[in-house]
C-alpha atoms as a PDB file:
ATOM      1  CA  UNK A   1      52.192 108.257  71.409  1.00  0.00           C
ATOM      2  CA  UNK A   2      52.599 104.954  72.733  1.00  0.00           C
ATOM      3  CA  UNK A   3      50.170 103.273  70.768  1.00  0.00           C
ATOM      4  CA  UNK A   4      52.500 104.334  67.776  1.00  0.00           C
ATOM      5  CA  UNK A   5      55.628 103.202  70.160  1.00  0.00           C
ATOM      6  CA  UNK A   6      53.797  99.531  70.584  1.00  0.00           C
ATOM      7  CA  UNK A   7      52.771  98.833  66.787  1.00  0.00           C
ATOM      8  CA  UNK A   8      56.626  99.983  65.725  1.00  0.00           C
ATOM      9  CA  UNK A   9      57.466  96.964  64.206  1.00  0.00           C
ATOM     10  CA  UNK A  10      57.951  97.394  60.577  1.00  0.00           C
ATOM     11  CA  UNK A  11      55.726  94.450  58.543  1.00  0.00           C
ATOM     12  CA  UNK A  12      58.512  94.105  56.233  1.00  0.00           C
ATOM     13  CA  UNK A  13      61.495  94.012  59.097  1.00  0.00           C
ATOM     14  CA  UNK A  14      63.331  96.890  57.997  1.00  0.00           C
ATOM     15  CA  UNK A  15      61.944  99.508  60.085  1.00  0.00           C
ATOM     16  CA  UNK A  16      63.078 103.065  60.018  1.00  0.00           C
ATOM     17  CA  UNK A  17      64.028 104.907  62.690  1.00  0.00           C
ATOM     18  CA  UNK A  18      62.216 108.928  63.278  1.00  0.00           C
ATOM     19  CA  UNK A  19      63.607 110.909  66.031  1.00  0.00           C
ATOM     20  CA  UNK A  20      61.964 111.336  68.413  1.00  0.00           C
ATOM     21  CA  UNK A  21      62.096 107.622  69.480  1.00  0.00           C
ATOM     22  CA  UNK A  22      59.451 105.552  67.257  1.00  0.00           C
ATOM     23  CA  UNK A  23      59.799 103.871  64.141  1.00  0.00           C
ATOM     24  CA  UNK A  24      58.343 104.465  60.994  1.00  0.00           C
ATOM     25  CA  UNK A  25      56.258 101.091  60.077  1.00  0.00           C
ATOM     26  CA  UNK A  26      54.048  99.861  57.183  1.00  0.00           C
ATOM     27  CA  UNK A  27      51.162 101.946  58.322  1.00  0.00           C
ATOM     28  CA  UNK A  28      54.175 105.451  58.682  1.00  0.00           C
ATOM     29  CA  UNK A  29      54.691 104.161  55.068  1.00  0.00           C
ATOM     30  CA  UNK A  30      51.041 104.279  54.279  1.00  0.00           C
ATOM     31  CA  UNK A  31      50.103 107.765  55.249  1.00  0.00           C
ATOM     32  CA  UNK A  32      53.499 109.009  53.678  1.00  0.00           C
ATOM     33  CA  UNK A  33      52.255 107.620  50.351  1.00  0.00           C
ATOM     34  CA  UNK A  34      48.940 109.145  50.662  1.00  0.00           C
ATOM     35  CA  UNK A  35      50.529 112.141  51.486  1.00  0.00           C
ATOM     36  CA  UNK A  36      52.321 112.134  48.406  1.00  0.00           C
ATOM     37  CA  UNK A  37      49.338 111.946  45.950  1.00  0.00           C
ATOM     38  CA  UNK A  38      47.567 114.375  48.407  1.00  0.00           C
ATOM     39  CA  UNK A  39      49.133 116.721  50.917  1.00  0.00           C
ATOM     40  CA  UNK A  40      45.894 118.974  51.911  1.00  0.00           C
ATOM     41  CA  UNK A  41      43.728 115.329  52.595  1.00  0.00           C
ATOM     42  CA  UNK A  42      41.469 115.688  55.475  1.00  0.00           C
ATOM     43  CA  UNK A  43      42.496 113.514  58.928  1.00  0.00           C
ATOM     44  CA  UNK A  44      39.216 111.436  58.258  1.00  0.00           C
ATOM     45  CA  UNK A  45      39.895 111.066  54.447  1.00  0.00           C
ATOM     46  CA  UNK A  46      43.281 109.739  55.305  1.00  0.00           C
ATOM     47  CA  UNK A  47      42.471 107.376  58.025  1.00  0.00           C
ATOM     48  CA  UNK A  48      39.971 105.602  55.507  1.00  0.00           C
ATOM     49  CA  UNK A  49      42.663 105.748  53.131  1.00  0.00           C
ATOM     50  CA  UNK A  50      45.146 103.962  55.205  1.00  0.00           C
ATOM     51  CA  UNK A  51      42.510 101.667  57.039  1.00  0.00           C
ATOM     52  CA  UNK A  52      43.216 102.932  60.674  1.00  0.00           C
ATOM     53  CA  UNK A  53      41.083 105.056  63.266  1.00  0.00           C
ATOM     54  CA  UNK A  54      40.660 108.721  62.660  1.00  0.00           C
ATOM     55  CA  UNK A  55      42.116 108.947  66.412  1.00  0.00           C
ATOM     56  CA  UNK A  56      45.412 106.521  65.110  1.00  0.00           C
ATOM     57  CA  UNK A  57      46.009 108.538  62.019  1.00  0.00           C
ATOM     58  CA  UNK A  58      46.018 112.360  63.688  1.00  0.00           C
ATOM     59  CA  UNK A  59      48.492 110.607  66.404  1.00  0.00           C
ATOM     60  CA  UNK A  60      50.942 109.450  63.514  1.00  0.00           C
ATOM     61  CA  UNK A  61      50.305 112.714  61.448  1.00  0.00           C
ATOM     62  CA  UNK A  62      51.439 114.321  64.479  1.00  0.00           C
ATOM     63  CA  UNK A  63      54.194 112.639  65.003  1.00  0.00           C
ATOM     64  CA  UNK A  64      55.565 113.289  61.928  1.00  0.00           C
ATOM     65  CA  UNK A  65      55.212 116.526  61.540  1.00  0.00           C
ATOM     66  CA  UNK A  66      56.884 116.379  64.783  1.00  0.00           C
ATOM     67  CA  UNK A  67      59.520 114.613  64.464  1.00  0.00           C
ATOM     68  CA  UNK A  68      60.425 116.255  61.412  1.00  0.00           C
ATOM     69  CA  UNK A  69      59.442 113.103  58.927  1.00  0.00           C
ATOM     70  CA  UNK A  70      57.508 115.496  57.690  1.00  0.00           C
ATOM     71  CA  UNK A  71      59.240 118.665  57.110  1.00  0.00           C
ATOM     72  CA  UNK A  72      56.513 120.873  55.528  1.00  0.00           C
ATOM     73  CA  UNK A  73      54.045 121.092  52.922  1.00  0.00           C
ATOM     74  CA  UNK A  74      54.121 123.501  49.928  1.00  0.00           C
ATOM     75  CA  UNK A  75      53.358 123.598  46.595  1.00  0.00           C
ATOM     76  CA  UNK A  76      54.150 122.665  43.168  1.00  0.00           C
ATOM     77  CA  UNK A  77      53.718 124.949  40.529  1.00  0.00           C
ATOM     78  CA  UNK A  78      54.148 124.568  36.564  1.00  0.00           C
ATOM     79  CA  UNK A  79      57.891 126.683  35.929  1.00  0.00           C
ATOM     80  CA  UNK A  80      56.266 127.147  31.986  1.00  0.00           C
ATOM     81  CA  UNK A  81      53.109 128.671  32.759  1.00  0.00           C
ATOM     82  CA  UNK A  82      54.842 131.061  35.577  1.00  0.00           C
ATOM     83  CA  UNK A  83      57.416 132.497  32.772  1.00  0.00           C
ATOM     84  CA  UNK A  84      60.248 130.029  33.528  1.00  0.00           C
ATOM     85  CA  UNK A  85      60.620 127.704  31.170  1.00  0.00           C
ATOM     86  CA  UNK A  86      64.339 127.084  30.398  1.00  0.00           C
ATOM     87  CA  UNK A  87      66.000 124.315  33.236  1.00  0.00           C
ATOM     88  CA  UNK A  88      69.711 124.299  32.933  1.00  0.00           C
ATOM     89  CA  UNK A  89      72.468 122.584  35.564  1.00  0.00           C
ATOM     90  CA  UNK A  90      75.653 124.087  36.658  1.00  0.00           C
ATOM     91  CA  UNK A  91      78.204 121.762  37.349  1.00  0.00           C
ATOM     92  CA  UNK A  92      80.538 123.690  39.182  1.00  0.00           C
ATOM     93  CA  UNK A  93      84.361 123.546  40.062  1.00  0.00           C
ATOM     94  CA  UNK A  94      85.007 124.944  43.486  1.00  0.00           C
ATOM     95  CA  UNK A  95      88.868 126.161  44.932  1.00  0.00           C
ATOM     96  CA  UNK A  96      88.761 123.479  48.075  1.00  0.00           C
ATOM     97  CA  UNK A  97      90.055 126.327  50.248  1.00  0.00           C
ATOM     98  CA  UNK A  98      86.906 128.954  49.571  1.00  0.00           C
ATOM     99  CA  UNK A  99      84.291 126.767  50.298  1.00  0.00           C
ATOM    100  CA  UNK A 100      82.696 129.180  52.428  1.00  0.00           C
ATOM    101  CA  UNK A 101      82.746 131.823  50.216  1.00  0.00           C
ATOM    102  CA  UNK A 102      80.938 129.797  47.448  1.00  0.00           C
ATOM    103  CA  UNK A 103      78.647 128.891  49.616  1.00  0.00           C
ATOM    104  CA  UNK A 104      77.626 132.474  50.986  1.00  0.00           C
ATOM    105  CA  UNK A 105      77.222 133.281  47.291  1.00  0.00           C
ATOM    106  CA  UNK A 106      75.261 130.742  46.392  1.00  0.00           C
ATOM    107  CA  UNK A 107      72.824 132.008  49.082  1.00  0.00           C
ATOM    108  CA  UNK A 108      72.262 135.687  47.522  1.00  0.00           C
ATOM    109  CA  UNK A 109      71.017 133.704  44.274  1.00  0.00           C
ATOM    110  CA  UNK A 110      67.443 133.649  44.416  1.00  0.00           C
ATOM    111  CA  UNK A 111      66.709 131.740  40.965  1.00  0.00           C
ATOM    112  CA  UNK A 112      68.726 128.498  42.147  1.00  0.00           C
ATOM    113  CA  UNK A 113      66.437 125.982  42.837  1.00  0.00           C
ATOM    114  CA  UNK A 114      68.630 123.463  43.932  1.00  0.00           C
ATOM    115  CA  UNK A 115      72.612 122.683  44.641  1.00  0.00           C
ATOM    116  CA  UNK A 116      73.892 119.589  45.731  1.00  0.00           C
ATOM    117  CA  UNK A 117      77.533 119.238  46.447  1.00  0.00           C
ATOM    118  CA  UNK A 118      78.804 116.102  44.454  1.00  0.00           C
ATOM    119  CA  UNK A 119      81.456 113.376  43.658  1.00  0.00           C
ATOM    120  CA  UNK A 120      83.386 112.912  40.027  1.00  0.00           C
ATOM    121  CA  UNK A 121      85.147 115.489  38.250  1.00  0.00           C
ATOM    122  CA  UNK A 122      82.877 118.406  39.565  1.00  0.00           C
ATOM    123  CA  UNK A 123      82.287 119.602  43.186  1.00  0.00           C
ATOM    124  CA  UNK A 124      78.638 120.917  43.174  1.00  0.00           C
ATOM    125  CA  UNK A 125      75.935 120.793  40.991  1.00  0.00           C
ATOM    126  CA  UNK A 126      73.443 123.719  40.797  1.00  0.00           C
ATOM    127  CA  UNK A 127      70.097 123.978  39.172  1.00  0.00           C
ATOM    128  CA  UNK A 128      68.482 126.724  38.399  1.00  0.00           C
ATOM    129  CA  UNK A 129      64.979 128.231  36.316  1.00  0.00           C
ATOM    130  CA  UNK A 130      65.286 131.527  33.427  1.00  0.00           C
ATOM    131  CA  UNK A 131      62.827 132.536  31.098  1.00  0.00           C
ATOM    132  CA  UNK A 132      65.499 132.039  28.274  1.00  0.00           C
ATOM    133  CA  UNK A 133      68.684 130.609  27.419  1.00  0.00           C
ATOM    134  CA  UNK A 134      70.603 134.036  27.550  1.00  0.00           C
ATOM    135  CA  UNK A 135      69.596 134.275  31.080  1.00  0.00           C
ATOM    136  CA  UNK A 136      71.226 131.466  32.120  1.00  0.00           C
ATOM    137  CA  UNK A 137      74.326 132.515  29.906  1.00  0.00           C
ATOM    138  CA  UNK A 138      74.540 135.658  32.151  1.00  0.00           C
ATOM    139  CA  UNK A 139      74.124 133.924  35.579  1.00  0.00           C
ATOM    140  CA  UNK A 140      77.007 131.742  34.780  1.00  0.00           C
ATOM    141  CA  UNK A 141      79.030 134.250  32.791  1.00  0.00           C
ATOM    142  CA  UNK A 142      78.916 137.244  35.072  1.00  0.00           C
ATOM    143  CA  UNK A 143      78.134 135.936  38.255  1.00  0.00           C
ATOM    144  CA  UNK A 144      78.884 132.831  38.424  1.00  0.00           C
ATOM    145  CA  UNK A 145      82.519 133.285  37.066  1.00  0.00           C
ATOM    146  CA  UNK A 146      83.156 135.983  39.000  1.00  0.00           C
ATOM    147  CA  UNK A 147      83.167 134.546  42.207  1.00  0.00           C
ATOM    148  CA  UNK A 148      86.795 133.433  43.254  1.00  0.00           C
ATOM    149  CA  UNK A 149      86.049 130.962  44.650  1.00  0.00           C
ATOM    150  CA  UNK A 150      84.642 129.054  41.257  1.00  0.00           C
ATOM    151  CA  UNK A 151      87.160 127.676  39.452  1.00  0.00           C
ATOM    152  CA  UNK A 152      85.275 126.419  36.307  1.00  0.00           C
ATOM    153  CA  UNK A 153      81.510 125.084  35.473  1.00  0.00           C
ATOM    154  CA  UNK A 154      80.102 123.446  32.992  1.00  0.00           C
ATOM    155  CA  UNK A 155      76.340 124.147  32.069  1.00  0.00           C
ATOM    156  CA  UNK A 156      73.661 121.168  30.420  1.00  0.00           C
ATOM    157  CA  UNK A 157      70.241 122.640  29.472  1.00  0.00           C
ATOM    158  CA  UNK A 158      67.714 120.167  30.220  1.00  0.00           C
ATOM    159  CA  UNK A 159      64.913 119.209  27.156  1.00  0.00           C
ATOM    160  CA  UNK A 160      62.966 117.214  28.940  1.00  0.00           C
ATOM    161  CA  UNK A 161      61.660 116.779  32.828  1.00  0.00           C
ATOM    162  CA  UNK A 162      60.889 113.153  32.297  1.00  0.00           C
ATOM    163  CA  UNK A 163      60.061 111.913  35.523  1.00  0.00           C
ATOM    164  CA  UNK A 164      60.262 114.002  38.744  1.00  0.00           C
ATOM    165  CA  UNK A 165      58.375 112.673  42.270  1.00  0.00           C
ATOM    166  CA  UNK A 166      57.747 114.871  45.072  1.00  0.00           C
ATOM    167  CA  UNK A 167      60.046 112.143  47.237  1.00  0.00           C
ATOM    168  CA  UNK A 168      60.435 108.341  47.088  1.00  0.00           C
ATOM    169  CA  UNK A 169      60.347 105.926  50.079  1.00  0.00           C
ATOM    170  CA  UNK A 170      61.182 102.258  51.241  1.00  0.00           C
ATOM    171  CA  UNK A 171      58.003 100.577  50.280  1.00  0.00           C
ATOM    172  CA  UNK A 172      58.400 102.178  46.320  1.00  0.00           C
ATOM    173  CA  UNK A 173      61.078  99.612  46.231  1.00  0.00           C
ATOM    174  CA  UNK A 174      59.204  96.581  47.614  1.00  0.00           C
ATOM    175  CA  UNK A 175      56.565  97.134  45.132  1.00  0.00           C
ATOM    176  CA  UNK A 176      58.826  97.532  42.163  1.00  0.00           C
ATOM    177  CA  UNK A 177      60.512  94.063  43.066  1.00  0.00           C
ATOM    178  CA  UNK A 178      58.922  91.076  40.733  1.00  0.00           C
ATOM    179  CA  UNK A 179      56.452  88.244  42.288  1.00  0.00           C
ATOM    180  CA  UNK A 180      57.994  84.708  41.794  1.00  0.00           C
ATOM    181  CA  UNK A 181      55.386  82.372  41.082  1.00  0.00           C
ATOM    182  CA  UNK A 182      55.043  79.866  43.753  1.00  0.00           C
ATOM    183  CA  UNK A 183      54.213  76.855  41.708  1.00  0.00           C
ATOM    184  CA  UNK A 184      55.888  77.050  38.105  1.00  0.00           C
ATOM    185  CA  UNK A 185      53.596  76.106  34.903  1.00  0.00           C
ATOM    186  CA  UNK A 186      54.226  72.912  33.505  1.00  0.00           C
ATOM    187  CA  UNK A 187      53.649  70.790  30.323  1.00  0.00           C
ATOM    188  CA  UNK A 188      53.114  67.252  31.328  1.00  0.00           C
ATOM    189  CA  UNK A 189      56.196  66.587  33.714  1.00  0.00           C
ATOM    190  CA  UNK A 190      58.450  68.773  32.302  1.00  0.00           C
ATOM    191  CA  UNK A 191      58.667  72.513  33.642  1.00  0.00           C
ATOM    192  CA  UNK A 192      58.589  75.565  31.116  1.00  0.00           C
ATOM    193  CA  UNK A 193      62.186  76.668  30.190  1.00  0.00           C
ATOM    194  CA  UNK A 194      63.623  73.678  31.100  1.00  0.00           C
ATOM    195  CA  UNK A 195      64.771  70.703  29.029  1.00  0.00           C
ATOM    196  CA  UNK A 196      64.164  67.097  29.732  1.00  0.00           C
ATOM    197  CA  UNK A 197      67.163  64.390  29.144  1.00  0.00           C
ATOM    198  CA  UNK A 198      66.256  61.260  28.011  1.00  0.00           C
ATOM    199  CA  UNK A 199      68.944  58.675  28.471  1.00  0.00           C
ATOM    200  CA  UNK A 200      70.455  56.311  25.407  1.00  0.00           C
ATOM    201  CA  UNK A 201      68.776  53.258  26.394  1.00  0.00           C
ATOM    202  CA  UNK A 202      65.446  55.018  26.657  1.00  0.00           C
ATOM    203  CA  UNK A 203      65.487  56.791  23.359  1.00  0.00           C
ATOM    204  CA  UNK A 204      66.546  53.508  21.516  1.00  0.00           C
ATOM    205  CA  UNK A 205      63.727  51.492  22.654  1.00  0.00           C
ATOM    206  CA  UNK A 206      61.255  54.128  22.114  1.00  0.00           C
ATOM    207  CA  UNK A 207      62.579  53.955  18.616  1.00  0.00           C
ATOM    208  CA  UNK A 208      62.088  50.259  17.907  1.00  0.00           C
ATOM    209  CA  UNK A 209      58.524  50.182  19.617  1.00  0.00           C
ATOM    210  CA  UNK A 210      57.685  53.521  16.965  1.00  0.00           C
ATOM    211  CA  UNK A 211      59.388  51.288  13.877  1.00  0.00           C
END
């Protein structure tokens, strides 16, 4: 633990703070994103993966994990081939005073997958998984409306999962950001993209030493 509490420092100078008193540095970063491609990698393959000591990356692991970085480790499945293939969101309208209630409801649905409780003209936003389309016109028809304390939703069937990452983290960021060349190409003495002025006097006596 207090090798992790010495080499804190984040490389980039934004470090990130976990619980239990450390920060989360470059090398944090590191096993996070190897976590991410991998989550059953052995301690060994994922100290050669970072470039650390198998000792170094069971400490950090650990301290994840403990910390609660790391909150747990499941697994993805494919919604088609397990008979749920139809993705729809609920944008729901909730009476401010029965929050609560909605919320107590919301629990005793097992087929939400996910609610988040939002800004803009809707209060929450729930998504859920059916085999078919009149499935999710049920759910929202006769359950859904008939809780008092939903005042209206408003339900978008999604066609296409385009892009969906088990989580996203600091250093995704750095990475996406363009390199600036350090040196800029030139032709002769003039850089590319720029223009060169050349004064009156100049251009006049370039033209009587052409004629």
């Amino acid at each position: 633990m207090s090798e992790i509490s010495r080499n804190g420092a984040s490389a980039s100078g934004q470090p990130g703070r976990i619980g239990i008193g450390l920060e989360l540095d470059a090398v944090h970063m590191k096993i996070l994103e190897v976590l991410r491609e991998n989550g059953r990698i052995s301690v060994s393959a994922l100290a050669e993966r970072v470039g650390i000591s198998r000792a170094n990356a069971y400490t950090r692991f650990e301290a994840l994990r403990a910390d609660g970085a790391i909150k747990r480790f499941t697994a993805e499945i494919d919604h088609v081939r397990t008979g749920l293939g139809i993705t729809a969101l609920i944008f729901v309208t909730v009476r401010q005073q029965m929050w609560k209630q909605f919320r107590a409801e919301l629990a005793r649905m097992p087929e939400v997958e996910y609610c988040a409780i939002t800004t803009g003209q809707h209060d929450a936003m729930i998504q859920v998984r059916m085999s078919d389309v009149a499935e999710v016109h049920a759910m929202v028809t006769d359950r859904l409306a008939n809780i008092p304390a939903v005042k209206a939703t408003e339900t978008v069937f999604i066609l296409d999962e385009v892009l969906r990452r088990p989580y996203v983290l600091p250093s995704d960021r750095d990475k996406a950001r363009p390199v600036r060349r350090a040196a800029q190409e030139t032709s002769g003495d003039v850089p590319l993209g720029k223009m060169r002025f050349v004064g009156a006097a100049e251009g006049r006596a370039a033209l009587r030493k052409d004629g």
